[in-house]
Protein backbone atom coordinates (compact mmCIF):
# COMPACT_ATOMS: atom_id res chain seq x y z
CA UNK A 1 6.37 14.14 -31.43
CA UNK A 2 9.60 11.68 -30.21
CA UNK A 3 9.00 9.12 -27.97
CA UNK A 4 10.78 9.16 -24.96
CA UNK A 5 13.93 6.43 -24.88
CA UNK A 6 12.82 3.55 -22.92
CA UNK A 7 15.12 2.11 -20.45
CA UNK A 8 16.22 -1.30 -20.19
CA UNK A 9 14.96 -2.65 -16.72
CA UNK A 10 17.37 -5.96 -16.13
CA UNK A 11 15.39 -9.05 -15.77
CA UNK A 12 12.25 -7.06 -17.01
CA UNK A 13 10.38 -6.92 -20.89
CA UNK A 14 9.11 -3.70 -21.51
CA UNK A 15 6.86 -3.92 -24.11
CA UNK A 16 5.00 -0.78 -24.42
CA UNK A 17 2.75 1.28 -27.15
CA UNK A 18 3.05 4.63 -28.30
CA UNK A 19 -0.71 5.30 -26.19
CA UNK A 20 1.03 3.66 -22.71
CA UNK A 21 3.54 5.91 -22.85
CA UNK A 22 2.05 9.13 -23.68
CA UNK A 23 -0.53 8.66 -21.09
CA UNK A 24 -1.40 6.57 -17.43
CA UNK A 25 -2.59 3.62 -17.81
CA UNK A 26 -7.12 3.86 -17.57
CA UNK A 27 -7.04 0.78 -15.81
CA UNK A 28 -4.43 0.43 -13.11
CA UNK A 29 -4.17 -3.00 -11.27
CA UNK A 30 -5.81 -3.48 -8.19
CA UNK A 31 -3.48 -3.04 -5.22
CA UNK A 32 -1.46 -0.80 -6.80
CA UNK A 33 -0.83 2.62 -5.72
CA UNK A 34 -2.23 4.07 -8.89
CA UNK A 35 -5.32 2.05 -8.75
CA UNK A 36 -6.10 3.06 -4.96
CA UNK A 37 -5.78 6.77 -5.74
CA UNK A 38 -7.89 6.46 -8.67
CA UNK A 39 -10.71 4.60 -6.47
CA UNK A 40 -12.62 5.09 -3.37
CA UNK A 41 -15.30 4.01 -1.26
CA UNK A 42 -18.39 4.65 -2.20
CA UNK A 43 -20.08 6.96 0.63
CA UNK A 44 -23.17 7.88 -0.70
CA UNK A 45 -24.57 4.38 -1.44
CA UNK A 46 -26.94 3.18 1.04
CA UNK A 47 -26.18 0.09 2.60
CA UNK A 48 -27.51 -3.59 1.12
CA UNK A 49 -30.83 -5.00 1.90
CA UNK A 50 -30.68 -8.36 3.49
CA UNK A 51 -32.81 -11.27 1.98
CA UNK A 52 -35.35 -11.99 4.44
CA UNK A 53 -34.52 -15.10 6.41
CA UNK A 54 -37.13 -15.44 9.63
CA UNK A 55 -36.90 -18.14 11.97
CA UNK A 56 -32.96 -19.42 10.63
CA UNK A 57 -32.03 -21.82 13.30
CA UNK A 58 -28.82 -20.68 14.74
CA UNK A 59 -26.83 -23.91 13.17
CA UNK A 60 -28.33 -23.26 9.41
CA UNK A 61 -26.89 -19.48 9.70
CA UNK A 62 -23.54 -20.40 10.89
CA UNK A 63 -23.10 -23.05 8.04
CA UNK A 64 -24.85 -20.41 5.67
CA UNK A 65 -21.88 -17.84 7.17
CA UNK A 66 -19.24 -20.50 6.11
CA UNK A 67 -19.93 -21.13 2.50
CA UNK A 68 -20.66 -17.24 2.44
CA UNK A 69 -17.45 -16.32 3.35
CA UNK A 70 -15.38 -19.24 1.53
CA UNK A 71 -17.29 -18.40 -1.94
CA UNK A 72 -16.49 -14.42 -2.41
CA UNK A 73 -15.62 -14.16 -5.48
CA UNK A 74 -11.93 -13.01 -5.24
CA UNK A 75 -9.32 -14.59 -3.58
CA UNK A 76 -8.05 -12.75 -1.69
CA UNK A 77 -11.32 -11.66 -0.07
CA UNK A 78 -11.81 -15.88 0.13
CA UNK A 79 -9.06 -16.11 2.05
CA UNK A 80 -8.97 -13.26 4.65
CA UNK A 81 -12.89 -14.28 5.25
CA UNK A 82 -12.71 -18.11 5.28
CA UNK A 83 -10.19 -18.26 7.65
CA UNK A 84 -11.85 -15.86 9.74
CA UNK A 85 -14.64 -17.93 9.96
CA UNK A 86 -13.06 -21.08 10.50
CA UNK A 87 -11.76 -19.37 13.63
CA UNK A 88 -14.35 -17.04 14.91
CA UNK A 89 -17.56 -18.37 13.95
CA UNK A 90 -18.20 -21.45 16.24
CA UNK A 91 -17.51 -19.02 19.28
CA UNK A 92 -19.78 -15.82 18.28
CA UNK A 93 -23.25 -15.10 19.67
CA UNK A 94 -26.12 -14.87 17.90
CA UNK A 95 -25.76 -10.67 17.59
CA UNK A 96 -22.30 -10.94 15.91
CA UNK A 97 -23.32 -13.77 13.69
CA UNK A 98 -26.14 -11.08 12.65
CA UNK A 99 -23.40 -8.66 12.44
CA UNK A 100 -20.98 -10.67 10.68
CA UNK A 101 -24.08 -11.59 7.75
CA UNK A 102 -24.87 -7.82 6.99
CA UNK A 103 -20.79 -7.28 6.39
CA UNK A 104 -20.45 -10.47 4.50
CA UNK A 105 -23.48 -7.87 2.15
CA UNK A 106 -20.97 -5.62 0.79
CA UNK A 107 -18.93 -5.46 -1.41
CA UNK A 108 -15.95 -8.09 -1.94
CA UNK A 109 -13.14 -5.47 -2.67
CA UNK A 110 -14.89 -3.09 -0.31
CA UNK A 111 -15.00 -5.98 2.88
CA UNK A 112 -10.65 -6.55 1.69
CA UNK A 113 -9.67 -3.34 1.43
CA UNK A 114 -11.81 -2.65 5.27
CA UNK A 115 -10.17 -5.56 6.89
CA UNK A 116 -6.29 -4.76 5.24
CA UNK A 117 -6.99 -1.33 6.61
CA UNK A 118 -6.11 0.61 3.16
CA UNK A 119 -9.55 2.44 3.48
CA UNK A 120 -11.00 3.95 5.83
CA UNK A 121 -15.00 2.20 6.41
CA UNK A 122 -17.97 4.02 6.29
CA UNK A 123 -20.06 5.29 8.74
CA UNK A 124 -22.16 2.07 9.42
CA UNK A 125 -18.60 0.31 10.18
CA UNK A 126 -16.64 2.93 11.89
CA UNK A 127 -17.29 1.00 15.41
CA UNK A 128 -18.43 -2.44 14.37
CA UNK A 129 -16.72 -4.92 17.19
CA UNK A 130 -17.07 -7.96 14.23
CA UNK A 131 -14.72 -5.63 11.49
CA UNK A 132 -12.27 -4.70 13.91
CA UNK A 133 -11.43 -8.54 14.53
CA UNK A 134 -11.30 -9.15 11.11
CA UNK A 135 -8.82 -6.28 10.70
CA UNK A 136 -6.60 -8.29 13.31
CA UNK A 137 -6.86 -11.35 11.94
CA UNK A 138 -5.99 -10.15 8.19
CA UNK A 139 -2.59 -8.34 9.93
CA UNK A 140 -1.81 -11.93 11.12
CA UNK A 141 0.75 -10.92 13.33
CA UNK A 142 1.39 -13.94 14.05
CA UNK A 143 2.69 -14.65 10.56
CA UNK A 144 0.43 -18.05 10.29
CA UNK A 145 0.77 -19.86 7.38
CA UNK A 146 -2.96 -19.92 5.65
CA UNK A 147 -5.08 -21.56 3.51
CA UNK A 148 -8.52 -22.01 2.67
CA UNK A 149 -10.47 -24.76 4.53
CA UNK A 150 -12.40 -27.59 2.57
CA UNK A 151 -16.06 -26.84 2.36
């Protein structure tokens, strides 16, 4: 079998195997268009279960909420979520801090790719008040320059 000519890209090294060309790349980088199609949200897993935390006093959840959200795990999720926090959390009630602590539950990827509106939530997110804020604040329409806040 012939290998297909590869082109010269300028500015670009294309070093590729026999196996990456006659086939698509198994592991597609995330953000990619390849990589979306190949992945969804899961649907049919149930939602976390919370640790257990009675009597929190309202000032050890909120500081709780801020290391939470600064230390994700991925960046980018760091950075959509920290900032968020830094903005919203000193002004929420007591419900959406709740709120806020079951999304911070999921999934990093799953929480990024919510908020940048590539896929569509599930059920137990569909008309959450605290998600659709954080899908505003990751379009940042304002085009503010961010970065993450010192812990």
């Amino acid at each position: 079998m012939r290998l297909p000519a590869l082109r010269h890209i300028p500015g670009q090294l294309r070093f590729l195997s026999r196996t990456s060309i006659l086939r698509a790349d198994p592991w597609p980088l995330p953000h990619t268009p390849e990589h979306l199609a190949s992945t969804t949200s899961p649907t049919d897993i149930p939602p976390p279960t919370p640790l257990p935390r009675p009597n929190e006093p309202l000032s050890t959840l909120r500081a709780r909420l801020v290391y939470q959200s600064r230390k994700r795990g991925t960046l980018e999720s760091d950075l959509i979520l920290s900032t968020f926090a830094r903005e919203q959390l000193p002004t929420m009630s007591e419900a959406e801090l709740r709120e806020y602590d079951k999304l911070l539950d999921e999934a990093d990827w799953d929480i990024y790719y919510w908020a940048t509106e590539e896929r569509t939530p599930p059920e137990r997110w569909a008309a959450s008040s605290i998600l659709e804020r954080l899908k505003i604040h990751a379009r940042n329409e304002g085009k503010v320059v961010r970065r993450m806040p010192a812990l």
